[in-house]
N, C-alpha and C. Protein backbone atom coordinates (compact mmCIF):
# COMPACT_ATOMS: atom_id res chain seq x y z
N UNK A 1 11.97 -32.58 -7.20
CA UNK A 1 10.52 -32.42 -7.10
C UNK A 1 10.15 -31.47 -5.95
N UNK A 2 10.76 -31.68 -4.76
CA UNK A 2 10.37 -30.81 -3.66
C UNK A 2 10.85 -29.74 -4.28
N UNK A 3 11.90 -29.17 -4.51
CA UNK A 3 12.33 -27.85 -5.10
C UNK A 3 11.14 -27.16 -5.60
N UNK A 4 10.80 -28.05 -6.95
CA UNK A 4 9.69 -27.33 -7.89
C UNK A 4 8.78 -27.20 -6.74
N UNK A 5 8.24 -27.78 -5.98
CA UNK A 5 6.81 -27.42 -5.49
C UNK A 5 6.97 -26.15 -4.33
N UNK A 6 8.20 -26.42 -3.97
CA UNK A 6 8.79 -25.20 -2.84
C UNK A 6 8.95 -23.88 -3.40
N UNK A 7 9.22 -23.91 -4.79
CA UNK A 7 8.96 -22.72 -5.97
C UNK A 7 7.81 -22.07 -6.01
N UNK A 8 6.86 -23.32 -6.63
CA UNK A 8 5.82 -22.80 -6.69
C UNK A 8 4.36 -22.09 -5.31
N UNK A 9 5.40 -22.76 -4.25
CA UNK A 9 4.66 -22.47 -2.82
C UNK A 9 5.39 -20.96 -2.68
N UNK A 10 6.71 -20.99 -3.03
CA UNK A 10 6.84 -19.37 -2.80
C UNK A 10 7.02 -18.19 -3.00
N UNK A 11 6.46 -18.71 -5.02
CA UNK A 11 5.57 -17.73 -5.65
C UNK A 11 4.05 -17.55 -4.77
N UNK A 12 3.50 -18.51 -4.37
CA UNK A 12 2.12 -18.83 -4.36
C UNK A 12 1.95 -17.37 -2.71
N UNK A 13 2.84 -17.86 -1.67
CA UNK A 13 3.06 -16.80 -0.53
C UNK A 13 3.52 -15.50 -0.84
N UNK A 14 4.64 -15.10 -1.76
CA UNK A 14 4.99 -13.98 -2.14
C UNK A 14 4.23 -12.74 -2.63
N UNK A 15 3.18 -13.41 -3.52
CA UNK A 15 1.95 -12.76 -3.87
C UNK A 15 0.75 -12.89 -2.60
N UNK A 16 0.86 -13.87 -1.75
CA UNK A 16 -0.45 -13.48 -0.75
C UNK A 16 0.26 -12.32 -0.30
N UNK A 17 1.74 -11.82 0.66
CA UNK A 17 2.14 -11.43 0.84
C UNK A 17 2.23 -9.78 0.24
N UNK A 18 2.63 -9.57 -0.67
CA UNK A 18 2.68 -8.18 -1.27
C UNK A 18 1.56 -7.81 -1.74
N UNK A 19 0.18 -8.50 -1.98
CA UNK A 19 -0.85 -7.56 -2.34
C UNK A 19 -1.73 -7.88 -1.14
N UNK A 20 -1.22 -8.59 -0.56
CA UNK A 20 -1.90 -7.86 1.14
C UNK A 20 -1.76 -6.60 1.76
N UNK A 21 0.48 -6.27 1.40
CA UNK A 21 0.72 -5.04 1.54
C UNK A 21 0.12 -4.19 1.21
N UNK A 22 -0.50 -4.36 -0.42
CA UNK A 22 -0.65 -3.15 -1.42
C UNK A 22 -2.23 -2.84 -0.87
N UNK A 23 -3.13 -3.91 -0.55
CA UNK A 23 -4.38 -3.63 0.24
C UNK A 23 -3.77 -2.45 1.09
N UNK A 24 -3.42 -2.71 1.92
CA UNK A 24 -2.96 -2.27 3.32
C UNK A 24 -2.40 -0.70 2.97
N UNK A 25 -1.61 -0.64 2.51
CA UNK A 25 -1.27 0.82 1.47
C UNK A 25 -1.79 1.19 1.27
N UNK A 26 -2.66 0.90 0.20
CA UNK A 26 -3.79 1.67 -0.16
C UNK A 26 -4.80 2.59 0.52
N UNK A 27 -5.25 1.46 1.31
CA UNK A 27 -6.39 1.95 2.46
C UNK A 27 -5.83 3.22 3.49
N UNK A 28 -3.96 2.74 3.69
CA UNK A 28 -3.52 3.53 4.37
C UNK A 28 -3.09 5.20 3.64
N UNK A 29 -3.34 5.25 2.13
CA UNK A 29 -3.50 6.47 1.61
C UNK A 29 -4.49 6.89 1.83
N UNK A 30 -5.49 6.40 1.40
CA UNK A 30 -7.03 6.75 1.39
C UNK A 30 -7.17 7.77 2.88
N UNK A 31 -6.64 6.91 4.32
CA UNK A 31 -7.26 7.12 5.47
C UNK A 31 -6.36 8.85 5.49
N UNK A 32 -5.08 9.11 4.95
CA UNK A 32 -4.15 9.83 4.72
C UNK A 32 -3.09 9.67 5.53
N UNK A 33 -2.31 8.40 6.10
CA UNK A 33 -1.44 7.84 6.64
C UNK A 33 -0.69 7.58 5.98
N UNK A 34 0.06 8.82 5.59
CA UNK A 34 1.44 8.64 4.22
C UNK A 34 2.84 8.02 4.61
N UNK A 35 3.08 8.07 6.15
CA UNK A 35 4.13 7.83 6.37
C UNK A 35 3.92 6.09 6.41
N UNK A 36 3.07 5.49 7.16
CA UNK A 36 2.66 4.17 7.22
C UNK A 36 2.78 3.41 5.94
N UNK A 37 1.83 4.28 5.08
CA UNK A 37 1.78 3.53 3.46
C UNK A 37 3.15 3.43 2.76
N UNK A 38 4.01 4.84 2.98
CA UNK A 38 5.29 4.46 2.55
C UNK A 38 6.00 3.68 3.05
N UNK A 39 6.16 3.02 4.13
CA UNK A 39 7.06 1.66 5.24
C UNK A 39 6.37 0.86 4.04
N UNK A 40 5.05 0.29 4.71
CA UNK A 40 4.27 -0.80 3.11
C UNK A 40 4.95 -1.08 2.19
N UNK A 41 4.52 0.24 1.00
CA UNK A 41 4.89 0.33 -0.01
C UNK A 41 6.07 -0.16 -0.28
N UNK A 42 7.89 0.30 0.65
CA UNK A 42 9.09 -0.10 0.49
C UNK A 42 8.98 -1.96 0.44
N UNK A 43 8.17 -2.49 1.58
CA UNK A 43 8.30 -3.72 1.75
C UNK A 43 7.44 -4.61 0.93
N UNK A 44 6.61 -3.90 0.29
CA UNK A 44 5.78 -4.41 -0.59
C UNK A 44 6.89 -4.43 -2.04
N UNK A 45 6.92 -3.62 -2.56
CA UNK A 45 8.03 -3.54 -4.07
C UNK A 45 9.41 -5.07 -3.41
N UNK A 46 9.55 -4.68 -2.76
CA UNK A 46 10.59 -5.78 -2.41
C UNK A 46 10.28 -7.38 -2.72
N UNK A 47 9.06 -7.52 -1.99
CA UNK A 47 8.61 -8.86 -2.39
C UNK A 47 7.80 -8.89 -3.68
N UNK A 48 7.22 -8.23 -4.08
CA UNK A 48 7.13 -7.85 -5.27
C UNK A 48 7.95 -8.89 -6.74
N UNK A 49 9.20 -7.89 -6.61
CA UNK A 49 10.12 -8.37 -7.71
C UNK A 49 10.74 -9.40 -7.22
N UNK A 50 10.71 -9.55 -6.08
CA UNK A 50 11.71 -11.17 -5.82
C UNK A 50 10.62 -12.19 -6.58
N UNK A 51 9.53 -12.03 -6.41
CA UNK A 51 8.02 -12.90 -7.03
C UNK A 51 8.26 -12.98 -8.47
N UNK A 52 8.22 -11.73 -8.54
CA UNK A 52 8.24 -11.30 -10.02
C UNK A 52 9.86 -12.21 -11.13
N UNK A 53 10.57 -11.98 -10.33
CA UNK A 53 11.91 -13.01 -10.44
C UNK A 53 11.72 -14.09 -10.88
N UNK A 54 11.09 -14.77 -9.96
CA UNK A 54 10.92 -15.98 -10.22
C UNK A 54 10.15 -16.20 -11.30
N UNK A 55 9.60 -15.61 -11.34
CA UNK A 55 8.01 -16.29 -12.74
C UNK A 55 8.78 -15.90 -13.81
N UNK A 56 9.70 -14.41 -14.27
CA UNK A 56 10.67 -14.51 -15.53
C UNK A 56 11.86 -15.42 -15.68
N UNK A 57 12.11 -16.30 -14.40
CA UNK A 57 13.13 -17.53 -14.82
C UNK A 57 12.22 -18.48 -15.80
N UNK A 58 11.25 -18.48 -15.57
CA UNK A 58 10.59 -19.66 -16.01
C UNK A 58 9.29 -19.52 -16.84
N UNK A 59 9.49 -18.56 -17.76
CA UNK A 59 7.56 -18.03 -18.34
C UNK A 59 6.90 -19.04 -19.27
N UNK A 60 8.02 -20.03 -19.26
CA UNK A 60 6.73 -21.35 -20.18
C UNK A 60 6.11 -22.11 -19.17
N UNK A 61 6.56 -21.89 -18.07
CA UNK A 61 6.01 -22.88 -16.88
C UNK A 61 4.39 -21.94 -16.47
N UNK A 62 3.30 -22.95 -16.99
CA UNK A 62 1.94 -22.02 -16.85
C UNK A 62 1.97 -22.49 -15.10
N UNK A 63 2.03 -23.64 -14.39
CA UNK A 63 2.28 -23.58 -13.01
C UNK A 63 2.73 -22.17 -12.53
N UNK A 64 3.75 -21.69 -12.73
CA UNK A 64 4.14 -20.62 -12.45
C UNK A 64 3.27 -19.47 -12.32
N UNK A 65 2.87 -19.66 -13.61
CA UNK A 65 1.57 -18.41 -13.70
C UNK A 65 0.06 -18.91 -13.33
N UNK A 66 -0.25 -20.05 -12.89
CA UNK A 66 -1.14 -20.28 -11.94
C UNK A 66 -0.80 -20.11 -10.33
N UNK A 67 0.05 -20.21 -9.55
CA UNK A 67 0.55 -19.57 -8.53
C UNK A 67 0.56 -18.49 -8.30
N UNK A 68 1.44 -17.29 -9.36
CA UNK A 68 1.31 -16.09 -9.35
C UNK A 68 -0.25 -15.96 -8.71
N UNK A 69 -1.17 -16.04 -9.98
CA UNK A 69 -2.49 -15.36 -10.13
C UNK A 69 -3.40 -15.98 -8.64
N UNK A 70 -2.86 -16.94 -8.32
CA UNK A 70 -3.92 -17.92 -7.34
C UNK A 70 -2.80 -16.74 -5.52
N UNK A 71 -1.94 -16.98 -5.85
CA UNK A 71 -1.70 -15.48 -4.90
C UNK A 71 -1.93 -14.42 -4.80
N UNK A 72 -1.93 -13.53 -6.03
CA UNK A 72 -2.86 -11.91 -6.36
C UNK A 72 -4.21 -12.47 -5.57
N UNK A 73 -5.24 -13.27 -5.99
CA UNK A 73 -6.12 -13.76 -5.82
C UNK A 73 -6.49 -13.23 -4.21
N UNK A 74 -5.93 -14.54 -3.65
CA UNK A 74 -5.98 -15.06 -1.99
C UNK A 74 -5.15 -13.65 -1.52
N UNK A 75 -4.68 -13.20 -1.96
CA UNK A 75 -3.90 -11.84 -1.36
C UNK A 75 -4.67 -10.67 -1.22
N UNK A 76 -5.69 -10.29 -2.03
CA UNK A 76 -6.83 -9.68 -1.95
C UNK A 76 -7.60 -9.88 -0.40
N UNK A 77 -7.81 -11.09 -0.44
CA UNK A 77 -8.81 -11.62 0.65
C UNK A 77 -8.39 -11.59 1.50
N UNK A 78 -6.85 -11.84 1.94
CA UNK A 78 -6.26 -11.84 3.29
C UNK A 78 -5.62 -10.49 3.57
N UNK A 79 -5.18 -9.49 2.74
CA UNK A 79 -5.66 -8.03 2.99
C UNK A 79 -6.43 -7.40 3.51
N UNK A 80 -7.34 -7.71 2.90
CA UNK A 80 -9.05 -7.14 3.25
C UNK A 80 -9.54 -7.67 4.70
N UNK A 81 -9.10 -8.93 4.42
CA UNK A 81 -9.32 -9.59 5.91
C UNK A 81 -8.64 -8.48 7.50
N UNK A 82 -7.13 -8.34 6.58
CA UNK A 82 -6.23 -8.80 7.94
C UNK A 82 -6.67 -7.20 7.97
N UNK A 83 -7.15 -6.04 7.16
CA UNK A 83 -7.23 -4.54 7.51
C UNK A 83 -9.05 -4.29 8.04
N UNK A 84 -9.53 -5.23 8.11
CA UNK A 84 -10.54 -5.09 8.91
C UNK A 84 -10.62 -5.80 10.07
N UNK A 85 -9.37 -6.65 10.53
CA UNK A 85 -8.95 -7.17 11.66
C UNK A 85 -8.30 -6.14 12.53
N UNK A 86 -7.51 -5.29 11.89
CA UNK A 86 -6.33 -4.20 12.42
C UNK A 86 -7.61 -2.73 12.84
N UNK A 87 -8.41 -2.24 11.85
CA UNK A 87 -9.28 -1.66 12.37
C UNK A 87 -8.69 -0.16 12.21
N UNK A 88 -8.47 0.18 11.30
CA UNK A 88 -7.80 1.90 11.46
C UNK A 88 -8.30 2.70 11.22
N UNK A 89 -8.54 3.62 11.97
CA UNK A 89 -9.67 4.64 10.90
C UNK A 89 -10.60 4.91 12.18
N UNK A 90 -11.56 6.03 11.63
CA UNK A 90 -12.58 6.47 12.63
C UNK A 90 -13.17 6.55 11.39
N UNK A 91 -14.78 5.97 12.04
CA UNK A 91 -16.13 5.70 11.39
C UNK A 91 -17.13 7.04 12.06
N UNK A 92 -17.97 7.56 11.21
CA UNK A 92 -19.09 8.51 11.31
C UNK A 92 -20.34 7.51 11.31
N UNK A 93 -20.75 7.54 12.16
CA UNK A 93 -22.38 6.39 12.02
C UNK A 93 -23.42 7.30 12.40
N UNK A 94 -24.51 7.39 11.55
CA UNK A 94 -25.64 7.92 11.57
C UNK A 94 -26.66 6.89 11.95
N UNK A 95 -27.56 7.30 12.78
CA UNK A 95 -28.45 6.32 13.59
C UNK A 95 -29.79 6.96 13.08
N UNK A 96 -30.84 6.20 12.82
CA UNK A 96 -32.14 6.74 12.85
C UNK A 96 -33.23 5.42 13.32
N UNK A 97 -33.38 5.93 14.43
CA UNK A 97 -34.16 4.85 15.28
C UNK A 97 -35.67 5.50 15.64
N UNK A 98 -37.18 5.05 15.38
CA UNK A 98 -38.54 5.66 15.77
C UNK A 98 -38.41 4.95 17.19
N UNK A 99 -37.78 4.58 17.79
CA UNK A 99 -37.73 4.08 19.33
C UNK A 99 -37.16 4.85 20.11
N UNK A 100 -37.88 5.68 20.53
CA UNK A 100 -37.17 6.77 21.40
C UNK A 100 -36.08 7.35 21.22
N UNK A 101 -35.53 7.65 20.20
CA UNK A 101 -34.02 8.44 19.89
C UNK A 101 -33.43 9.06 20.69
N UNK A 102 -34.11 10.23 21.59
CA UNK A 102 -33.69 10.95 22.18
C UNK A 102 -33.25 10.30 23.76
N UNK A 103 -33.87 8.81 23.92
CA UNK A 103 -33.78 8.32 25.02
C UNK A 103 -32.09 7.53 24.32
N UNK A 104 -32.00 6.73 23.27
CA UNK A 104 -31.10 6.33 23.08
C UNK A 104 -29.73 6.89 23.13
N UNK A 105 -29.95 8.60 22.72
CA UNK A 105 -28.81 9.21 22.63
C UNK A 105 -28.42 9.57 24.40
N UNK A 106 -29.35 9.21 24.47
CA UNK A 106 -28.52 9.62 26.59
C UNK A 106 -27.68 8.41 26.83
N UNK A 107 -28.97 7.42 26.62
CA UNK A 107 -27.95 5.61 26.77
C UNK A 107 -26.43 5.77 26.08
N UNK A 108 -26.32 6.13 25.22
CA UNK A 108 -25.07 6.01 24.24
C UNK A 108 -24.25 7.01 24.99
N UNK A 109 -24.82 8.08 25.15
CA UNK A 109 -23.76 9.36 25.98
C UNK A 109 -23.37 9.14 27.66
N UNK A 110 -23.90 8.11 28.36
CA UNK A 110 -24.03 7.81 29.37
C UNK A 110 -23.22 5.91 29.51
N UNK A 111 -22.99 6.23 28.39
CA UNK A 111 -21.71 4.78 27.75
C UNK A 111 -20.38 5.21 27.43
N UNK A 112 -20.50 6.93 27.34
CA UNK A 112 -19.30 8.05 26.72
C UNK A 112 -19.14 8.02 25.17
N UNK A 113 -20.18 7.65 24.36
CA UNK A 113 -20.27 7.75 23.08
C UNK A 113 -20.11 9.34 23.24
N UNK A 114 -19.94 10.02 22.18
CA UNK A 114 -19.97 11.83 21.47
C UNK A 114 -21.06 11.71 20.60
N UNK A 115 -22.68 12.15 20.82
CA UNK A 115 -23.23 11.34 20.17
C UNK A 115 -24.54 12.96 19.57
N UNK A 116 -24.22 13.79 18.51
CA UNK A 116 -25.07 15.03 18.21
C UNK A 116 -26.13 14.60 17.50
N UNK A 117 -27.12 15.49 17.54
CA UNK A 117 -28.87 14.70 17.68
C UNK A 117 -29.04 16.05 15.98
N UNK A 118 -29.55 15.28 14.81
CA UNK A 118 -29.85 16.52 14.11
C UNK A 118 -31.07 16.32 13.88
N UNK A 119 -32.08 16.84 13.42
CA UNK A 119 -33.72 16.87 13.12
C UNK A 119 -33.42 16.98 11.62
N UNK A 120 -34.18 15.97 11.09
CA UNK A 120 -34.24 16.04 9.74
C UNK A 120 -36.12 15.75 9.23
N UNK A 121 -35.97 15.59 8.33
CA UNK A 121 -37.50 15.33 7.77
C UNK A 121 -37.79 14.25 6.92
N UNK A 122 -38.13 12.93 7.39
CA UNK A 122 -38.22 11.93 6.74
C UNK A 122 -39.89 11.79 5.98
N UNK A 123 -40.44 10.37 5.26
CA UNK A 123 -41.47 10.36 4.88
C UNK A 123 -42.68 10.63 5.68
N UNK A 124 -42.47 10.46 6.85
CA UNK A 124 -43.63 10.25 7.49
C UNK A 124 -43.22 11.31 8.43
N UNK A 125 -42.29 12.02 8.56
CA UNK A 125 -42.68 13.22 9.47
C UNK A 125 -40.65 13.45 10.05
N UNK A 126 -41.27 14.06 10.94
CA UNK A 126 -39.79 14.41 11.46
C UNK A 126 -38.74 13.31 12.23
N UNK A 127 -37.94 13.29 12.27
CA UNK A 127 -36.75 12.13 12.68
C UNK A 127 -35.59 12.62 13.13
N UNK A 128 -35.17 11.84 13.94
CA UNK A 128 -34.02 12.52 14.61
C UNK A 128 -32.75 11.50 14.28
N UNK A 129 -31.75 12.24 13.49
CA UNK A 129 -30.56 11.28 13.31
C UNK A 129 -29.44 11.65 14.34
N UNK A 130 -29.07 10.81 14.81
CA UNK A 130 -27.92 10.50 15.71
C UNK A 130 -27.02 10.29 15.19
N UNK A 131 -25.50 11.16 15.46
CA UNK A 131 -24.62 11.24 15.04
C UNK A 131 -23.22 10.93 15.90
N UNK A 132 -22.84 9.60 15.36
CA UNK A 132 -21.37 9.24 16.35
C UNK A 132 -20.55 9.27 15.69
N UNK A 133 -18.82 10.07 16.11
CA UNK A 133 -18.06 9.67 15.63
C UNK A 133 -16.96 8.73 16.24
N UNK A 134 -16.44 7.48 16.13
CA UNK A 134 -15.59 6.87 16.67
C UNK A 134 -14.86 6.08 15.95
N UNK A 135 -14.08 5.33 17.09
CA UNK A 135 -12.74 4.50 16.33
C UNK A 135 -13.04 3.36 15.83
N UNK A 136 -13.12 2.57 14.51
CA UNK A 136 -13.46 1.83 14.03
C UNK A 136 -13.20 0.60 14.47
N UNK A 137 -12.35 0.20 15.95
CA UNK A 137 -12.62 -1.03 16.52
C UNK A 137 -13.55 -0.63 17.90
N UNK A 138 -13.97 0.54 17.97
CA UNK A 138 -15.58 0.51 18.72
C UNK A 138 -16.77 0.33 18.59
N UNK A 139 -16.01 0.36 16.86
CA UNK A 139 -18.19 0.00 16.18
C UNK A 139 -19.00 -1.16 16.29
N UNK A 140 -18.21 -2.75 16.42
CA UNK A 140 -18.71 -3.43 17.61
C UNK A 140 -19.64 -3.23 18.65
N UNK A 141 -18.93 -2.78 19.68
CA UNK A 141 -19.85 -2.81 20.76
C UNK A 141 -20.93 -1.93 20.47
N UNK A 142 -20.55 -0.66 19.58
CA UNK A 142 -21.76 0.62 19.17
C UNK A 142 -23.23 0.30 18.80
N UNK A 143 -22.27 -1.31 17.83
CA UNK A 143 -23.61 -1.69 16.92
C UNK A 143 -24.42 -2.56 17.87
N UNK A 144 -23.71 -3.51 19.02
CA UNK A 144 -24.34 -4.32 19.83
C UNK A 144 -25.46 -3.38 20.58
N UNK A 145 -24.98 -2.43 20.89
CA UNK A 145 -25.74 -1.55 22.07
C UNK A 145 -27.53 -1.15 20.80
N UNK A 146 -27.04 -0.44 20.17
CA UNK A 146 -27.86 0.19 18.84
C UNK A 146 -28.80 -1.24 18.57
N UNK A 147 -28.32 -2.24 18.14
CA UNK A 147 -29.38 -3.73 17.75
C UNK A 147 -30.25 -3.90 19.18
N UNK A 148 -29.06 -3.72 20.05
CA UNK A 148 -30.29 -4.36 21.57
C UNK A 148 -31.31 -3.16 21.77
N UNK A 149 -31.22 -1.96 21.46
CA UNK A 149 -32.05 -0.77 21.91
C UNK A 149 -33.61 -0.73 20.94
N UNK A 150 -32.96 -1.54 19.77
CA UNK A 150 -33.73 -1.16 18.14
C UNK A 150 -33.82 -1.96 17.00
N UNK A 151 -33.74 -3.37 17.23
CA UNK A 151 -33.06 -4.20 15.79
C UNK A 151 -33.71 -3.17 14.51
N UNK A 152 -34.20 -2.76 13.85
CA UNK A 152 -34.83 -2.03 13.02
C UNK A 152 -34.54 -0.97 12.90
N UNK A 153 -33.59 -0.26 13.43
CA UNK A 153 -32.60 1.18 13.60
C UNK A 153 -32.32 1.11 11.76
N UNK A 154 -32.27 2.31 11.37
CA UNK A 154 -31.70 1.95 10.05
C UNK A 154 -29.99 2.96 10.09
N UNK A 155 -29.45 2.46 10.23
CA UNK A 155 -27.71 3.06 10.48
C UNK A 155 -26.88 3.31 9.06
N UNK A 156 -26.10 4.14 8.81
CA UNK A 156 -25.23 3.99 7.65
C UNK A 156 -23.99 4.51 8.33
N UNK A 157 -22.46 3.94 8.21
CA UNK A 157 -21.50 4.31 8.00
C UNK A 157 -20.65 5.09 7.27
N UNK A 158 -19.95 6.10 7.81
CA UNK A 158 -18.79 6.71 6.57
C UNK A 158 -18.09 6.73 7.16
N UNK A 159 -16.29 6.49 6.39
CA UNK A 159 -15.04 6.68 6.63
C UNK A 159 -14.66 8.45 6.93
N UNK A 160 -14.30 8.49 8.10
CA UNK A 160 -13.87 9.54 8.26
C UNK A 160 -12.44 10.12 8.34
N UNK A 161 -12.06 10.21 6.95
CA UNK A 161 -10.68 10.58 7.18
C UNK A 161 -9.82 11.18 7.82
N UNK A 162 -10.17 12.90 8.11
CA UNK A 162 -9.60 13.21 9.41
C UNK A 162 -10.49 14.05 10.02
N UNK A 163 -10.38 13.86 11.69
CA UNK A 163 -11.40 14.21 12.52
C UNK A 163 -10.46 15.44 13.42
N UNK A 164 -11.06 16.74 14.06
CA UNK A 164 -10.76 17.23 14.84
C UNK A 164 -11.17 17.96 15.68
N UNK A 165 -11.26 17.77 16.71
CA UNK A 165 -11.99 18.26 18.36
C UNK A 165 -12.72 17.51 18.38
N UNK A 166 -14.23 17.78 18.80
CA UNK A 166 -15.15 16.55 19.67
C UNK A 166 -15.02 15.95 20.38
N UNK A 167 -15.76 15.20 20.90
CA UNK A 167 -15.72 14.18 21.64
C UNK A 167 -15.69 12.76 21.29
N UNK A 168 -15.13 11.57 21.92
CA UNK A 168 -15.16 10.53 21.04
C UNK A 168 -15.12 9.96 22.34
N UNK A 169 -15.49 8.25 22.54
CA UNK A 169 -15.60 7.61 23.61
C UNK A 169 -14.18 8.13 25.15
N UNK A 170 -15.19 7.88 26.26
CA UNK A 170 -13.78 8.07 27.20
C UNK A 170 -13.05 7.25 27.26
N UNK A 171 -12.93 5.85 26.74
CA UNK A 171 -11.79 5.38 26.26
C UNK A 171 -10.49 5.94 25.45
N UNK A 172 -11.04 6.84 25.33
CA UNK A 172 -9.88 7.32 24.05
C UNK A 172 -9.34 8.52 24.61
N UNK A 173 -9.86 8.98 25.90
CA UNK A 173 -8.84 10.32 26.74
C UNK A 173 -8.11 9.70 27.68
């Protein structure tokens, strides 16, 4: 009895396990971190078919294939989780705040944000968007600073795949 359930516990991990990898891969193509995604990828296929092993010893056993799927599942989530825990990547955040913008972008540059001011033309007249680029475990404090200056700031994020020259917090020289 323990056997079977120790089976089915390590189908059930094998799959949190490798499509956490395959999260993690993925994202790490996307960002263009080929060498990273390929380490993954090797250790991902590995656990993979050992998983995969197991469930073709046994394909009348639907246990089996409720484990599998209940790991794909939870493997999703703890991927997603654990790559927005890890934080890789540099984020582009656009700021548009009617609260003094131009006062905010000193606050932020005077914090060592890299922070370029563009004039655009919104409904009601002209606006100034603020432009940061940084490391995606700084956007934290970015956003703390930005809510305390403005709760009503309207901000959008983009993934910035690859960045070069500028300035970026003095943390990072």
């Amino acid at each position: 009895m323990l056997g079977i359930i120790g089976g089915y516990l390590f189908i059930f991990f094998a799959r949190i396990c490798d499509v956490s990898l395959a999260t993690m891969r993925t994202l790490m193509v996307v960002r263009g971190q080929r060498m990273y995604a390929a380490v993954i990828g090797f250790f991902e296929v590995i656990i993979y078919i050992v998983a995969l092993d197991k469930i073709f010893a046994n394909l009348n056993n639907p246990l089996n294939l409720f484990f599998y799927a209940a790991g794909f599942a939870t493997g999703n989530y703890v991927g997603s989780f654990i790559e927005e825990k890890l934080a890789v990547g540099t984020f582009t955040v656009q700021v548009i705040t009617l609260k003094e913008p131009l006062e905010l972008t000193e606050k932020l540059r005077s914090l060592g944000y890299g922070v370029t001011v563009l004039e655009g033309m919104g409904r009601e007249g002209k606006r100034y968007i603020l432009q940061i680029i940084l490391k995606r475990k700084q956007f934290v404090t970015l956003r703390k600073e930005i809510d305390e200056w403005d709760k009503e700031a309207f901000w959008t994020i983009f993934d910035a795949r690859l960045t070069r020259g500028g300035i970026f917090t003095r943390k990072d020289k």
